[in-house]
PDB file of N, CA and C in Angstrom:
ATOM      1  N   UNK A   1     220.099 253.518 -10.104  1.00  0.00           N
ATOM      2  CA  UNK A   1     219.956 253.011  -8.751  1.00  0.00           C
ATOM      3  C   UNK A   1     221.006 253.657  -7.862  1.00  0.00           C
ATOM      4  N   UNK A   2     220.499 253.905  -6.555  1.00  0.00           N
ATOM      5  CA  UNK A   2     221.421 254.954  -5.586  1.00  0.00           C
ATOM      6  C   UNK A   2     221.622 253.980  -4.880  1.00  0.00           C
ATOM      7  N   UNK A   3     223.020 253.364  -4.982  1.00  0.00           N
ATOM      8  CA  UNK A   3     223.371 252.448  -3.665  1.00  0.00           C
ATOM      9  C   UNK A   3     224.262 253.176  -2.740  1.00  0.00           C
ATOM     10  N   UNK A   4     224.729 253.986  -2.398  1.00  0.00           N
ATOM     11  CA  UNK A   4     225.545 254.936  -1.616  1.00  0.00           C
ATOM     12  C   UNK A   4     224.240 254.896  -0.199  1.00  0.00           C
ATOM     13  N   UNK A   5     223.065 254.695  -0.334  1.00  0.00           N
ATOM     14  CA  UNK A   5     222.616 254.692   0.934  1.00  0.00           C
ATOM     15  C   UNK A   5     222.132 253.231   1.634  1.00  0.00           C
ATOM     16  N   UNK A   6     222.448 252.603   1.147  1.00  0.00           N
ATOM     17  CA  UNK A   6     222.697 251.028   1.527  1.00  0.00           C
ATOM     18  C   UNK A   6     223.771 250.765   2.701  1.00  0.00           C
ATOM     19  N   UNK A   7     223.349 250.212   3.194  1.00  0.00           N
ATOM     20  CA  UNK A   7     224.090 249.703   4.515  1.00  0.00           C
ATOM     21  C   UNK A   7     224.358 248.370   4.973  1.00  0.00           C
ATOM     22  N   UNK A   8     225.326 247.466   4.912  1.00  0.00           N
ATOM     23  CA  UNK A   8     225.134 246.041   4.903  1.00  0.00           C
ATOM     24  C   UNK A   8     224.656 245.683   6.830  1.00  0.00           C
ATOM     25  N   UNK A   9     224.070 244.846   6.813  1.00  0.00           N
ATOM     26  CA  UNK A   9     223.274 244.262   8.302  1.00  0.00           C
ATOM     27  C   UNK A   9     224.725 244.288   9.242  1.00  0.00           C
ATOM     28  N   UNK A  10     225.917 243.875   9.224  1.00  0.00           N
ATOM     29  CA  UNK A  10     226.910 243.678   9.889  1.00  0.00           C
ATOM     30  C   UNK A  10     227.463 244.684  10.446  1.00  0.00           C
ATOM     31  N   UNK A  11     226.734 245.799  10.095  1.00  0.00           N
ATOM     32  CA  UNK A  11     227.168 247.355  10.728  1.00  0.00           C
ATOM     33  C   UNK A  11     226.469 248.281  11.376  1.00  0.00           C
ATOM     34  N   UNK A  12     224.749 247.418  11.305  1.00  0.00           N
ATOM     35  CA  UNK A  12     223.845 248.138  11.313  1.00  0.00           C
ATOM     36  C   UNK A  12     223.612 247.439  12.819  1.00  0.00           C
ATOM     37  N   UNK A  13     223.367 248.560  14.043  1.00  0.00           N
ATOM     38  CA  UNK A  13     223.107 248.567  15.206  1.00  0.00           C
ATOM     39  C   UNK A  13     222.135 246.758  15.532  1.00  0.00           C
ATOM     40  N   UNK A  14     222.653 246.474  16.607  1.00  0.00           N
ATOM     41  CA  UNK A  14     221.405 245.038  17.020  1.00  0.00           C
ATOM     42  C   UNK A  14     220.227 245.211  16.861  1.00  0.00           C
ATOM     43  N   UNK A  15     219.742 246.542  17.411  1.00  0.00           N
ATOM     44  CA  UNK A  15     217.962 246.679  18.107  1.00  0.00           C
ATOM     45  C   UNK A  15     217.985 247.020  16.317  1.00  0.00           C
ATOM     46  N   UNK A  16     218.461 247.995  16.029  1.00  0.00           N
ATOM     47  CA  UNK A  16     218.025 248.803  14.584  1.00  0.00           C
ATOM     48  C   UNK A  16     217.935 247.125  13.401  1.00  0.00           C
ATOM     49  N   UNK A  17     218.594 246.771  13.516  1.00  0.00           N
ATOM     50  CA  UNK A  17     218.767 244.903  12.915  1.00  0.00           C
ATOM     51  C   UNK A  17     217.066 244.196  13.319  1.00  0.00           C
ATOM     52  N   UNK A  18     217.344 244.112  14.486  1.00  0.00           N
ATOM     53  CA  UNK A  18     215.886 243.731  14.287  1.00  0.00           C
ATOM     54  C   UNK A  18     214.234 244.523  14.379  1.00  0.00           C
ATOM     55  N   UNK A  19     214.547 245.526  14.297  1.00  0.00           N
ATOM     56  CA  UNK A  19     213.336 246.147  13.526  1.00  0.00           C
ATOM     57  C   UNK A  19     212.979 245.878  12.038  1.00  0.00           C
ATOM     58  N   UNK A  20     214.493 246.387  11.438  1.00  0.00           N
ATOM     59  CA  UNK A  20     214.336 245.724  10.089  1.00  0.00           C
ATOM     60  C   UNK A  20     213.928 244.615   9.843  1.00  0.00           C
ATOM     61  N   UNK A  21     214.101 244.102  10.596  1.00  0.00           N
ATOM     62  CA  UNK A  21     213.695 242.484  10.003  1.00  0.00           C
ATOM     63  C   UNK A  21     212.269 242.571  10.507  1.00  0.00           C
ATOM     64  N   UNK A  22     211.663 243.166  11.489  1.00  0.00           N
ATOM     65  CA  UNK A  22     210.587 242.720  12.159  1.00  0.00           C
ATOM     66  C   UNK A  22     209.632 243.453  10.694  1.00  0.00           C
ATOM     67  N   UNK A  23     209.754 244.482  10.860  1.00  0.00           N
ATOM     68  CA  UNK A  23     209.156 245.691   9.390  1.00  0.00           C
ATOM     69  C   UNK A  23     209.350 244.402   8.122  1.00  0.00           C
ATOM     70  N   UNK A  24     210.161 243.771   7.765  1.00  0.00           N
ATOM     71  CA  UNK A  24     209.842 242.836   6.402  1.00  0.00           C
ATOM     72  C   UNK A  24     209.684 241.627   6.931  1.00  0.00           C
ATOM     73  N   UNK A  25     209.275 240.911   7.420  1.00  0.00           N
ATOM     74  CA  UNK A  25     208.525 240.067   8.301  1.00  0.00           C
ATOM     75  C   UNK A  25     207.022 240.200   7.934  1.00  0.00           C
ATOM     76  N   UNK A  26     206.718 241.290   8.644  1.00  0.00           N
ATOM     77  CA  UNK A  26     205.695 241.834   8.365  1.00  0.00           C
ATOM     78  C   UNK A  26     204.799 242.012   6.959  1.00  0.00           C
ATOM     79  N   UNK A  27     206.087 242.684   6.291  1.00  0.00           N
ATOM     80  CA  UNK A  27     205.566 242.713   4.287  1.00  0.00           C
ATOM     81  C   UNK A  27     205.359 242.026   4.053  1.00  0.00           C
ATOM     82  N   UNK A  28     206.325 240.443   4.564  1.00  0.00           N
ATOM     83  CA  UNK A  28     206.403 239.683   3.650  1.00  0.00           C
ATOM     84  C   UNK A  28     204.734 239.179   3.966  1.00  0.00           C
ATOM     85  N   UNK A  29     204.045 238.881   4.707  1.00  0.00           N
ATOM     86  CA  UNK A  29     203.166 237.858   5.105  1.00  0.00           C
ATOM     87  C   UNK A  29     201.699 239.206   5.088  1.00  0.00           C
ATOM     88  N   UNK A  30     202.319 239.996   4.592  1.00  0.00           N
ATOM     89  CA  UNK A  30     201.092 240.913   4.053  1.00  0.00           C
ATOM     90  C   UNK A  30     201.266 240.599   2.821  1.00  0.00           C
ATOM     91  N   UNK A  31     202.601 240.548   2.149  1.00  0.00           N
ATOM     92  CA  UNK A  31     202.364 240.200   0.316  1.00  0.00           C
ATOM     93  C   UNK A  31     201.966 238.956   0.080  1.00  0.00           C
ATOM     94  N   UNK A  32     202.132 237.936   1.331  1.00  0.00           N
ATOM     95  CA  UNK A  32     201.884 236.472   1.337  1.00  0.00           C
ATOM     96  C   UNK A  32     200.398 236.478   1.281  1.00  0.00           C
ATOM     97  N   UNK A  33     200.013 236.970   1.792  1.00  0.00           N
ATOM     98  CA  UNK A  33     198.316 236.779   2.148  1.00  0.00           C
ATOM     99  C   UNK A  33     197.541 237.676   0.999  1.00  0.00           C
ATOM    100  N   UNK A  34     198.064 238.705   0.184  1.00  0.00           N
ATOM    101  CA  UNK A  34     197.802 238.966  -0.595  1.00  0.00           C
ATOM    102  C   UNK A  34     197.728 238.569  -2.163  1.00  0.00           C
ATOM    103  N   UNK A  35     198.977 237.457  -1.676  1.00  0.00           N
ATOM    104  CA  UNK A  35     199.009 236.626  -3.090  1.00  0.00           C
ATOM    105  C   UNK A  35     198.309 235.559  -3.454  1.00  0.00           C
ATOM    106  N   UNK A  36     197.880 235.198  -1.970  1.00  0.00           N
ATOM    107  CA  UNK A  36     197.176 233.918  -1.799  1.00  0.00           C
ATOM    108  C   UNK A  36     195.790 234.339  -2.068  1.00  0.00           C
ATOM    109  N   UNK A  37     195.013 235.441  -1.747  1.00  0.00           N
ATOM    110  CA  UNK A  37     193.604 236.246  -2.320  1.00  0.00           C
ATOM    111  C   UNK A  37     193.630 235.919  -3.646  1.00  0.00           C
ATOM    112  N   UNK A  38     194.773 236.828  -3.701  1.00  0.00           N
ATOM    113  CA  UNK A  38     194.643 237.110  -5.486  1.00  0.00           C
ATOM    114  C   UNK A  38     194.561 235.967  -6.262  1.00  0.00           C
ATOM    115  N   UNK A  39     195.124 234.646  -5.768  1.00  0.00           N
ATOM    116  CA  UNK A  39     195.458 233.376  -6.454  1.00  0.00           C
ATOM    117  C   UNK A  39     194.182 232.378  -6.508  1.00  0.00           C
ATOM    118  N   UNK A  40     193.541 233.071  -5.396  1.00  0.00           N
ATOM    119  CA  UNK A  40     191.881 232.506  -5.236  1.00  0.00           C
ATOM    120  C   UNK A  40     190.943 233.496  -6.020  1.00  0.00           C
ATOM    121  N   UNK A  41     190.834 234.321  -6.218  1.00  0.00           N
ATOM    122  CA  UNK A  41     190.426 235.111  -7.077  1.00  0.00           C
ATOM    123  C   UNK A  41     190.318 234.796  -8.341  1.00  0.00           C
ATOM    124  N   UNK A  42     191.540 234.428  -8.786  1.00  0.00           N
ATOM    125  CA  UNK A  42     191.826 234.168 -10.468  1.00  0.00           C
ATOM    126  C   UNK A  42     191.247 232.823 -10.702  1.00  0.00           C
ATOM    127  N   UNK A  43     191.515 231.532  -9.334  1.00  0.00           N
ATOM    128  CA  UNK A  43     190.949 230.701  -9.406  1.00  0.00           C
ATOM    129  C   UNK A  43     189.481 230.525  -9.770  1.00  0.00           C
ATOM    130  N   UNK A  44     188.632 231.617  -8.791  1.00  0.00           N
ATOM    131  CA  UNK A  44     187.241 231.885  -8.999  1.00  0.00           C
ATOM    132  C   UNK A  44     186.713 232.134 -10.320  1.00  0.00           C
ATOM    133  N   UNK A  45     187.618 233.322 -10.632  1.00  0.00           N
ATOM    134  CA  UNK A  45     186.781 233.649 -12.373  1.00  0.00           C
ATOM    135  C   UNK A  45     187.287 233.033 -13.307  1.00  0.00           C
ATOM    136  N   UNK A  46     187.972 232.298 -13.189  1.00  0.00           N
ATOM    137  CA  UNK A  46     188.813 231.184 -14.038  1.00  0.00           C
ATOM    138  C   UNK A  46     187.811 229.666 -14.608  1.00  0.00           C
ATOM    139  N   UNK A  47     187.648 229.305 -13.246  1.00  0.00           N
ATOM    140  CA  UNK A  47     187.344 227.692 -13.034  1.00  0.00           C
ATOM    141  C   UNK A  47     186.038 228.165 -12.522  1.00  0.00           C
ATOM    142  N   UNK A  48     185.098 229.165 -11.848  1.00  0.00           N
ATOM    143  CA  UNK A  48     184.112 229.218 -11.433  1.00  0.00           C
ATOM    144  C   UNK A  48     184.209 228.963  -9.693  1.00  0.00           C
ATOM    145  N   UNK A  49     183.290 229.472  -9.477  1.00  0.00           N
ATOM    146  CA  UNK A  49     182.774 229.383  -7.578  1.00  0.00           C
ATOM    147  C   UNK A  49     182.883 228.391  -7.135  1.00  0.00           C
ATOM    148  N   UNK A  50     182.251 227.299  -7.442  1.00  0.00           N
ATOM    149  CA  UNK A  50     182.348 225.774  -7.127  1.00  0.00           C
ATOM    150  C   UNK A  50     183.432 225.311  -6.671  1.00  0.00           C
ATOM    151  N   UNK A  51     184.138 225.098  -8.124  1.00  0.00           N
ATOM    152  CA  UNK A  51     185.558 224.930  -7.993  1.00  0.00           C
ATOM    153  C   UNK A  51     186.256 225.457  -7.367  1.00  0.00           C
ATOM    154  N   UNK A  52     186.061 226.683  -7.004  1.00  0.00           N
ATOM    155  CA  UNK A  52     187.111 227.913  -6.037  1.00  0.00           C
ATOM    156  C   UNK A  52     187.224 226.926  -4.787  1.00  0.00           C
ATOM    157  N   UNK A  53     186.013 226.873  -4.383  1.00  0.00           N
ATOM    158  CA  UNK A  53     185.170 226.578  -3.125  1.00  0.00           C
ATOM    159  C   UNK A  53     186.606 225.180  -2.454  1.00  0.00           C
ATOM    160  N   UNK A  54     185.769 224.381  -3.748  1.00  0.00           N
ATOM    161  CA  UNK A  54     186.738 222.640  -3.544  1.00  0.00           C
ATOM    162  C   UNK A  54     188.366 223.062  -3.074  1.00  0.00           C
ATOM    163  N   UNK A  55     189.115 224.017  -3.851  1.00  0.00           N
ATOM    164  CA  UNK A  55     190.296 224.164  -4.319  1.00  0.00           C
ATOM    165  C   UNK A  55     190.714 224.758  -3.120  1.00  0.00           C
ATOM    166  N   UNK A  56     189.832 225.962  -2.657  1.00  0.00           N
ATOM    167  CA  UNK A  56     190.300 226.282  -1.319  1.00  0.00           C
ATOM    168  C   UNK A  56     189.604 225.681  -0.237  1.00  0.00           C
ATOM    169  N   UNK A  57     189.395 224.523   0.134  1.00  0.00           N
ATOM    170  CA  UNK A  57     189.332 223.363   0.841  1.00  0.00           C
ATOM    171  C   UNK A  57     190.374 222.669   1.240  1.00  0.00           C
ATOM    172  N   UNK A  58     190.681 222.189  -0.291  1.00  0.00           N
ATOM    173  CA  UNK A  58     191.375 221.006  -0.258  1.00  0.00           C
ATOM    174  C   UNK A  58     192.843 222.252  -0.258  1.00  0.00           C
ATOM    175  N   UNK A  59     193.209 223.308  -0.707  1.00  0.00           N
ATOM    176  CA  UNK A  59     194.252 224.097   0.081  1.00  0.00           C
ATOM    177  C   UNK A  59     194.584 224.005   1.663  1.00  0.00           C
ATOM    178  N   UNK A  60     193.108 224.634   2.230  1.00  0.00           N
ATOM    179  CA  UNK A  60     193.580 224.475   3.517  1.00  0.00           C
ATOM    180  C   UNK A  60     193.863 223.356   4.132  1.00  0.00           C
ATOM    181  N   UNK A  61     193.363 222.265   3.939  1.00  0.00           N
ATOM    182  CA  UNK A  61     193.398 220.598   3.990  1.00  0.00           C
ATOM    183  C   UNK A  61     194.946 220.437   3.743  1.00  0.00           C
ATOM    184  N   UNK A  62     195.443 220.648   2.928  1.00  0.00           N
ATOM    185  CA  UNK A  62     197.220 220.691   2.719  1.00  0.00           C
ATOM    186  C   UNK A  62     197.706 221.563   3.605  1.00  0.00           C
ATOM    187  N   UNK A  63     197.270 222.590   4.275  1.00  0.00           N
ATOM    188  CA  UNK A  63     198.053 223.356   4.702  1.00  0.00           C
ATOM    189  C   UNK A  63     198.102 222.795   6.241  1.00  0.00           C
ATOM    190  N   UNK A  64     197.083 222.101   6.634  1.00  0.00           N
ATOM    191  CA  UNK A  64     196.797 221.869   8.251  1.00  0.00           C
ATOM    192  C   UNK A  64     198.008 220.960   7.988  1.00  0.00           C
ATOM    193  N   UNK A  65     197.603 219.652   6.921  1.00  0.00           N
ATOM    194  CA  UNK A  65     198.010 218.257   7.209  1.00  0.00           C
ATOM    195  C   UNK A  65     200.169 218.616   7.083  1.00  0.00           C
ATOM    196  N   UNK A  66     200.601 219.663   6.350  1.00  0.00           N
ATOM    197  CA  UNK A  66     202.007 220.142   6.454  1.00  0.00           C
ATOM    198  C   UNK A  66     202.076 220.911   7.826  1.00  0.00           C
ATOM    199  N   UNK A  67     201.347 221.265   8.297  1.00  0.00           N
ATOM    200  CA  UNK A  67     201.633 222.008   9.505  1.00  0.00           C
ATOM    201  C   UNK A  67     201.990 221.245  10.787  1.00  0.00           C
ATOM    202  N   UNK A  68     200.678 220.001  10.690  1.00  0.00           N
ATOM    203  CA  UNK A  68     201.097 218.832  11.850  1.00  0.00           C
ATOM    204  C   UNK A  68     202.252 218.152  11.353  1.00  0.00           C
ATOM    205  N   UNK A  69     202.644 217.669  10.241  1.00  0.00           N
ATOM    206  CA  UNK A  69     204.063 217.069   9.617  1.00  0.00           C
ATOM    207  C   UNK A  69     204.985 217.607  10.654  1.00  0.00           C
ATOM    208  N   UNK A  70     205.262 219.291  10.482  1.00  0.00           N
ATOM    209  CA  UNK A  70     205.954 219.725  10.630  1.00  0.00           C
ATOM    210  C   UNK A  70     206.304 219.782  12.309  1.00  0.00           C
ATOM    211  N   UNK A  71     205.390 220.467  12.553  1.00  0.00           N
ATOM    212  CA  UNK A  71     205.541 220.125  14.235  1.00  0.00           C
ATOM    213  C   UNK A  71     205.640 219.043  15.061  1.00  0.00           C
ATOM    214  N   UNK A  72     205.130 217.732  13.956  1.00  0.00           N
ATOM    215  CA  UNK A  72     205.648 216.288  14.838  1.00  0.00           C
ATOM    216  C   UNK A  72     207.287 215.998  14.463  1.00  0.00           C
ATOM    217  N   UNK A  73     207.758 216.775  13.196  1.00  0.00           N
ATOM    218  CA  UNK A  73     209.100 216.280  13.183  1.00  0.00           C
ATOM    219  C   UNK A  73     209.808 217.561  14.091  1.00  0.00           C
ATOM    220  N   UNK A  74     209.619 218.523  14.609  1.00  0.00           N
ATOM    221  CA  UNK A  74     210.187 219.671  15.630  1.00  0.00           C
ATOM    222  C   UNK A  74     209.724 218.396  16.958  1.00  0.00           C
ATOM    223  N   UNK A  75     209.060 218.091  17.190  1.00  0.00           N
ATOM    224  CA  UNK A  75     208.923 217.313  18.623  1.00  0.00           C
ATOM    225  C   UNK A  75     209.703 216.259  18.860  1.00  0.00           C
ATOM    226  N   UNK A  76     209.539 215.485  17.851  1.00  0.00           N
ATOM    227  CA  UNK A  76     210.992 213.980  17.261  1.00  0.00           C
ATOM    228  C   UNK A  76     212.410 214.725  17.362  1.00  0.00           C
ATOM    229  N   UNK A  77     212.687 215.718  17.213  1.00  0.00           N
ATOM    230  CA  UNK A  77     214.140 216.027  16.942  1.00  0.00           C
ATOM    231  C   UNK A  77     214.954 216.400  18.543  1.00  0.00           C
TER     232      UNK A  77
END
């Protein structure tokens, strides 16, 4: 491993700081959404279509009902 071209964030220009971050930001919620396919996928040939179906339902069903959680406790605070 070549760490000689590593640079810690505390040295690294503001604007140049947040590109970086904007660029893995980005990965991350491309590897996010890719993991989440893949995780429905395995679900599918695993457990069958049906089941996929229910599972990513009742996923998104968790995901709304944490999302309003979340934004009523950002409004309370």
């Amino acid at each position: 491993m070549n760490n000689e071209n590593l640079r810690p964030f505390n040295i690294v220009p503001p604007e140049e700081h947040r590109e970086l971050s904007r660029r893995g930001g980005i990965a991350s919620g491309e590897r996010r959404r890719y993991l989440a396919d893949l995780r429905l996928e395995m679900i599918e040939t695993l457990a069958g279509y049906d089941l996929a179906r229910e599972t990513r339902e009742e996923y998104r069903r968790a995901i709304r009902r944490y999302v309003r959680e979340e934004r009523k406790k950002r409004r309370q605070s």
